[in-house]
C-alpha atoms as a PDB file:
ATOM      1  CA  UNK A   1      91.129 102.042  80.989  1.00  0.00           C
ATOM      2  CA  UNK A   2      91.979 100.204  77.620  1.00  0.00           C
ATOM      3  CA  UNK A   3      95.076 101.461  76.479  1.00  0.00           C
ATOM      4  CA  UNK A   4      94.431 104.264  73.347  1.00  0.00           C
ATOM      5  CA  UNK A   5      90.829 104.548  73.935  1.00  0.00           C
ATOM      6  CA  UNK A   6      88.943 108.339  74.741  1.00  0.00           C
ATOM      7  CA  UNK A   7      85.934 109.244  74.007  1.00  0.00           C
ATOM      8  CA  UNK A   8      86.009 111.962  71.291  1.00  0.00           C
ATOM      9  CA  UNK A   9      83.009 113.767  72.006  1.00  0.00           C
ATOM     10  CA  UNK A  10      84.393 114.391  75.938  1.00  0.00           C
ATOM     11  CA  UNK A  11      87.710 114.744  74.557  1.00  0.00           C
ATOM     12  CA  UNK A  12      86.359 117.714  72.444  1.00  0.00           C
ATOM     13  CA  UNK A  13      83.852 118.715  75.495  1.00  0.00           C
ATOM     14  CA  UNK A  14      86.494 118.707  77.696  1.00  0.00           C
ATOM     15  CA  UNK A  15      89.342 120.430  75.771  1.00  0.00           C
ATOM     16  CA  UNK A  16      91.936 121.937  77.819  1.00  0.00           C
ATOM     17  CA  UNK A  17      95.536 122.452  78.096  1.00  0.00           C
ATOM     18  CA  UNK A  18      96.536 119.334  79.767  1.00  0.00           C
ATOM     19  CA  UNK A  19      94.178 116.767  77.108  1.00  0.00           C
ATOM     20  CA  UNK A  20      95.628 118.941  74.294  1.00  0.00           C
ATOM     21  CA  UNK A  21      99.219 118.043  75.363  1.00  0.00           C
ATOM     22  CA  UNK A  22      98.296 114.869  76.029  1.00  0.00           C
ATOM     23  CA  UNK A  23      96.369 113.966  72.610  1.00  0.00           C
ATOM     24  CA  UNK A  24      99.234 115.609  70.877  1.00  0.00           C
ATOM     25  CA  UNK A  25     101.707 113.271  72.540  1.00  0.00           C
ATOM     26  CA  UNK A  26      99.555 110.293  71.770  1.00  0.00           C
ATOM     27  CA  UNK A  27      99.233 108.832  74.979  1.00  0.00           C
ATOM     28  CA  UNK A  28      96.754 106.884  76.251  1.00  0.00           C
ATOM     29  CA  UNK A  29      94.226 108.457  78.471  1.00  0.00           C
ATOM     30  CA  UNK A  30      90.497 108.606  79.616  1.00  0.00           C
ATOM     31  CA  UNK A  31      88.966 111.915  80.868  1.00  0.00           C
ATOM     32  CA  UNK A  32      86.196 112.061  83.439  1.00  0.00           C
ATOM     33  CA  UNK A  33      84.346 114.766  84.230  1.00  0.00           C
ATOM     34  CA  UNK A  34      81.634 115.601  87.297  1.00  0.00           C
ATOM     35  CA  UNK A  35      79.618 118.041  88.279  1.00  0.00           C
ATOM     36  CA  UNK A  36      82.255 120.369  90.587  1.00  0.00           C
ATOM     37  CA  UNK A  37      81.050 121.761  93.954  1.00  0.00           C
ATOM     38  CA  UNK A  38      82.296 124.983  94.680  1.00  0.00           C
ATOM     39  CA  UNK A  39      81.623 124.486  98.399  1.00  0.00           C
ATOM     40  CA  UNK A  40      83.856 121.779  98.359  1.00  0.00           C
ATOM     41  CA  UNK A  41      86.455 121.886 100.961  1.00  0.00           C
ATOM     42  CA  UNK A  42      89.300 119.409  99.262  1.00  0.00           C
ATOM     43  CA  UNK A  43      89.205 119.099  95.069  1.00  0.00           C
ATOM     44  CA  UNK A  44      91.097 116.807  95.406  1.00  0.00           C
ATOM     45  CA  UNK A  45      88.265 114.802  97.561  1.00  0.00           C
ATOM     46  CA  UNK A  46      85.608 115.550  95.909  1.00  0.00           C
ATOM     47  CA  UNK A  47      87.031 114.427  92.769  1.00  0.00           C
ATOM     48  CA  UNK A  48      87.885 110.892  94.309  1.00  0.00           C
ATOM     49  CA  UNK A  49      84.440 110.536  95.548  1.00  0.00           C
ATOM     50  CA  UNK A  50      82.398 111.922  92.495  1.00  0.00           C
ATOM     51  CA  UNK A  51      84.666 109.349  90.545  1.00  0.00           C
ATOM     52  CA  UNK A  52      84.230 106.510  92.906  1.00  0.00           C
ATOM     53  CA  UNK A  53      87.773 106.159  92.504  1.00  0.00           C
ATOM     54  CA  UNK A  54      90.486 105.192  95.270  1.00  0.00           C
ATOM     55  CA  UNK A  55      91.773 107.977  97.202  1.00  0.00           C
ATOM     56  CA  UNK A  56      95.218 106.614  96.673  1.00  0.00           C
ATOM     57  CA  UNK A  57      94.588 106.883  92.791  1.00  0.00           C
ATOM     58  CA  UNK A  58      93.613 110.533  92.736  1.00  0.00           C
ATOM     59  CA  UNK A  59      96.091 112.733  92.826  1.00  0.00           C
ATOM     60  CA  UNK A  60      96.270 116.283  93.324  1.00  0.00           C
ATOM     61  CA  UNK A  61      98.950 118.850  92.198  1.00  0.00           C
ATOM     62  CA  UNK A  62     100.296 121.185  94.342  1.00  0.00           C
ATOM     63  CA  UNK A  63     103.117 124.084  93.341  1.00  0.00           C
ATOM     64  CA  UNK A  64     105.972 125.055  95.978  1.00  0.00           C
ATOM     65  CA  UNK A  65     109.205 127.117  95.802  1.00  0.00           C
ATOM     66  CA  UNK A  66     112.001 125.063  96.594  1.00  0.00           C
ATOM     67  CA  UNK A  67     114.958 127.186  97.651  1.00  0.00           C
ATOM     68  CA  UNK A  68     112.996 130.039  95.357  1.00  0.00           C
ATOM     69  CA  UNK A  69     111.982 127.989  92.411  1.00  0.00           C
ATOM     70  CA  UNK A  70     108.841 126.690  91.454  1.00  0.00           C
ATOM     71  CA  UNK A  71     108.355 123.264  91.673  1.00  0.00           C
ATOM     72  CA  UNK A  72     105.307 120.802  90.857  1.00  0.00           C
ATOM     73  CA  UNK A  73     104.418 117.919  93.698  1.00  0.00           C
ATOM     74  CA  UNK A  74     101.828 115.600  92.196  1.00  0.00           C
ATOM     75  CA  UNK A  75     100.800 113.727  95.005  1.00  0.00           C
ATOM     76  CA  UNK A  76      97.596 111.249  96.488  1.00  0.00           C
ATOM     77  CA  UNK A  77      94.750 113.023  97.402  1.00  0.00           C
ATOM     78  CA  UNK A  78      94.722 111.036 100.502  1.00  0.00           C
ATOM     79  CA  UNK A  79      97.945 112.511 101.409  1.00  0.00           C
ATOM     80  CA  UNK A  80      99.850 115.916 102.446  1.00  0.00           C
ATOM     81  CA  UNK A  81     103.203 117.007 100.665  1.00  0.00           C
ATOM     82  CA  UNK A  82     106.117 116.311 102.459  1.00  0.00           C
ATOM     83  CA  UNK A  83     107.700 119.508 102.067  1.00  0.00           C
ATOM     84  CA  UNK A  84     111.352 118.178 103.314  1.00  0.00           C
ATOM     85  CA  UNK A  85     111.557 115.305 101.209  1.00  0.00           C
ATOM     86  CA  UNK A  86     110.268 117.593  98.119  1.00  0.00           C
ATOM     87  CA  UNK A  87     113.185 119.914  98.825  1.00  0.00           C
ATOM     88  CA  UNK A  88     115.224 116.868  98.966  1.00  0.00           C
ATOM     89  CA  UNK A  89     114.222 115.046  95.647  1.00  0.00           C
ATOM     90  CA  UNK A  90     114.151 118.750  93.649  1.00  0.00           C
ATOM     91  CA  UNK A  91     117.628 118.974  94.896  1.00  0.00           C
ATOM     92  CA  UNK A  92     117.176 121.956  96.865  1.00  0.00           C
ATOM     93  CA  UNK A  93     117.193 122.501 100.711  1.00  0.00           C
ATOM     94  CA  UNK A  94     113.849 124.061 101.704  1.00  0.00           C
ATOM     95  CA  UNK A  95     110.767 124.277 100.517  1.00  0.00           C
ATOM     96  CA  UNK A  96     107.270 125.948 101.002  1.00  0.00           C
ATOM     97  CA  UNK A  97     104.433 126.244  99.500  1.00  0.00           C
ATOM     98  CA  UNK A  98     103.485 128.883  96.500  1.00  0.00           C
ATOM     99  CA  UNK A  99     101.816 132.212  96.954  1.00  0.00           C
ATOM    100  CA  UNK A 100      98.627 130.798  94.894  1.00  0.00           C
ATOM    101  CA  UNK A 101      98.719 133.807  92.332  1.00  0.00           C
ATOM    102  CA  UNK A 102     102.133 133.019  91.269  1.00  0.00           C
ATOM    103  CA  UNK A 103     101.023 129.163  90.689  1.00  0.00           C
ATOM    104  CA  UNK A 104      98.463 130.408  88.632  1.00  0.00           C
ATOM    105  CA  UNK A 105     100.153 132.448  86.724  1.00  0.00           C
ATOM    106  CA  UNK A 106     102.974 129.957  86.613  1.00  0.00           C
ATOM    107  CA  UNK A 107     100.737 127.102  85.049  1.00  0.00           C
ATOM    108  CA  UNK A 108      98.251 128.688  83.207  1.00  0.00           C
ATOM    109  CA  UNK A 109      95.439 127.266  85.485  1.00  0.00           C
ATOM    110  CA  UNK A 110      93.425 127.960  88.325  1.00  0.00           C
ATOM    111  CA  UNK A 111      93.328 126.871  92.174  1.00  0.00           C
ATOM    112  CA  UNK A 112      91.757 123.410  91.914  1.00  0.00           C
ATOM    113  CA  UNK A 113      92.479 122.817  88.539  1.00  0.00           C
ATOM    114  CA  UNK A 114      96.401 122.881  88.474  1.00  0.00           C
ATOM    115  CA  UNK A 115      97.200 120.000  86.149  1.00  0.00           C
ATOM    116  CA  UNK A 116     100.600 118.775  86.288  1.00  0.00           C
ATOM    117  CA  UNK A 117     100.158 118.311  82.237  1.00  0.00           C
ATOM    118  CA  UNK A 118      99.824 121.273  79.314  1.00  0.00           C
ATOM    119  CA  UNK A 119     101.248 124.187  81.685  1.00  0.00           C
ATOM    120  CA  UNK A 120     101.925 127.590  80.528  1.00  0.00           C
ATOM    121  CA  UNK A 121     105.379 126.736  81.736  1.00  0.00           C
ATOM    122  CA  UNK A 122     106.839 124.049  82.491  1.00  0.00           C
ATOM    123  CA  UNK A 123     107.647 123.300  86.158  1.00  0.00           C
ATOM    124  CA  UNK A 124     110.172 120.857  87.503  1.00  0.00           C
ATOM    125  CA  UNK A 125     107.667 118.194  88.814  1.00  0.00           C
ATOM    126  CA  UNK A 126     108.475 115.594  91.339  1.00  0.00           C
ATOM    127  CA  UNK A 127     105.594 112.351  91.438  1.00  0.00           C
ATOM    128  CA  UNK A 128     104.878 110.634  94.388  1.00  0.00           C
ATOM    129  CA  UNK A 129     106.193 107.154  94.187  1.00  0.00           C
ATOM    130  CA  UNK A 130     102.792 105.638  95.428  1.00  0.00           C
ATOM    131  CA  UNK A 131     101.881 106.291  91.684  1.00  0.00           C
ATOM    132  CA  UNK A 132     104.125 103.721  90.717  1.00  0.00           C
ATOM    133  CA  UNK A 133     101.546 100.830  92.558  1.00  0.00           C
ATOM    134  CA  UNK A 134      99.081 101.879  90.109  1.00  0.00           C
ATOM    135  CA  UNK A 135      98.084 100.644  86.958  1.00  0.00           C
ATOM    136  CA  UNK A 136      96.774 104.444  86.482  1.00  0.00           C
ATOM    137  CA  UNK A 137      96.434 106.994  88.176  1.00  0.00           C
ATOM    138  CA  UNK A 138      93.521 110.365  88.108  1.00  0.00           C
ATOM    139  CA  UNK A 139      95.267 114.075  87.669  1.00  0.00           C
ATOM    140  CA  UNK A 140      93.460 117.483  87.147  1.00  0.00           C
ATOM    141  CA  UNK A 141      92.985 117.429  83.730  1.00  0.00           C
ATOM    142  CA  UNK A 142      92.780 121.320  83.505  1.00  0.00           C
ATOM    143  CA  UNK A 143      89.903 122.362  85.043  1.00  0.00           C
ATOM    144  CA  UNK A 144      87.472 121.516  88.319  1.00  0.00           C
ATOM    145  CA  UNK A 145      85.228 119.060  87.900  1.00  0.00           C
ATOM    146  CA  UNK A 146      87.310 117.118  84.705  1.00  0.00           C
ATOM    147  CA  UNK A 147      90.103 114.616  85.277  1.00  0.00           C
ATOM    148  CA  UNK A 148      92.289 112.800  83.513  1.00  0.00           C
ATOM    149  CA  UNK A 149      93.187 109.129  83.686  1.00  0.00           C
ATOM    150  CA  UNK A 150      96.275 107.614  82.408  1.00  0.00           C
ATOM    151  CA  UNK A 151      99.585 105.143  83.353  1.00  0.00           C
ATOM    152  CA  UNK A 152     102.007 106.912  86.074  1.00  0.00           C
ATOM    153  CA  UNK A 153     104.814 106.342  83.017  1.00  0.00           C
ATOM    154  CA  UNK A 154     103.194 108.122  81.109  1.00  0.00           C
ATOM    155  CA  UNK A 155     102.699 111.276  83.713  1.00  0.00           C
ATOM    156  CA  UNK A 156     106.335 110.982  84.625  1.00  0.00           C
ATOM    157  CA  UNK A 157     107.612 110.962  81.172  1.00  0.00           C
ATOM    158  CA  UNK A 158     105.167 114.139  79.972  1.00  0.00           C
ATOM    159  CA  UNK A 159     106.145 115.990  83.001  1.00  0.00           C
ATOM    160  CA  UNK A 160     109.403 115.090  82.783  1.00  0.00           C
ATOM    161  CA  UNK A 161     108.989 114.075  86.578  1.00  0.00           C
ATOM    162  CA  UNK A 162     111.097 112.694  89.190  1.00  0.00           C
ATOM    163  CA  UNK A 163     109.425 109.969  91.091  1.00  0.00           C
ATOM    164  CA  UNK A 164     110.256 110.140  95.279  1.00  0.00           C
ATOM    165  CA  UNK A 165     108.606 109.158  97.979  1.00  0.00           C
ATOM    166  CA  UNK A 166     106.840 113.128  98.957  1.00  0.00           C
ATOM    167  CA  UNK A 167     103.587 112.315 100.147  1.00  0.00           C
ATOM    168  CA  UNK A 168     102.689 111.990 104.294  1.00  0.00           C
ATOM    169  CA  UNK A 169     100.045 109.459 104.410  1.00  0.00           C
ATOM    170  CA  UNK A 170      96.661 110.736 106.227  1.00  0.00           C
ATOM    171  CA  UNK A 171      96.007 114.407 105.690  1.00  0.00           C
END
């Protein structure tokens, strides 16, 4: 991705949330968008292979409660959430996943198109630090089928994300 370059007419195709908050913030990002399956069994799969894109690149947000609170884990698609070491690097003691409904209402999205960016409200976020081997990395930009492209920095610092090590390699 050249740094600073999107194509306007996806850009305004694609509008959501997450590419808003992103154009407004100026950073550099490429959306790419694919015809979504609603059969799929993993969006987070189908989006790396629809993209062509690395597994390890593609990276899918998930919302837990750690000790109550909701918390965003942004982590490779390739990967389950390590709900231990989330707990750990949020600062809490346990944690579990969300009751779907209350991520949705929470973010402003729906299942399978959670962004970590542009949320209704904004979510302590943790990052996988596998992002950090990445020149970028793919997020939900806001909706299924359309994701975003753009430097792990940059996620980190929009999110205001911790990066930790949360991700269980293989499932």
């Amino acid at each position: 991705m050249a740094p600073g370059r999107r194509s306007a007419p996806a850009r305004q195709a694609a509008a959501t949330p997450a590419t808003a908050a992103l154009a407004a913030a100026g950073t550099p990002f490429t959306t790419h968008a694919y015809e979504h399956d609603p059969a799929a069994p993993s969006y987070g799969e189908e989006a790396a292979r629809a993209l062509g894109a690395d597994p390890a690149r593609v990276f899918k947000t998930l919302v837990a409660a750690v000790d109550g609170r909701l918390t965003v884990a942004v982590v490779p698609v390739a990967a389950s959430l390590d709900l231990k070491a989330l707990a750990a690097a949020a600062g809490g003691k346990r944690a579990e996943l969300a009751d779907p409904a209350d991520a949705e209402r929470a973010t402003g999205y729906v299942r399978g198109g959670i962004s970590p960016l542009g949320q209704r409200r904004r979510l302590p976020t943790v990052l996988d630090a596998s992002a950090c081997q990445h020149p970028t990395v793919y997020v939900s930009a806001g909706r299924r089928g359309l994701e975003a492209e753009l430097a792990p920095a940059d996620l980190a610092a929009l999110t205001g994300a911790v990066t930790a090590p949360i991700a269980r390699r293989g499932g």
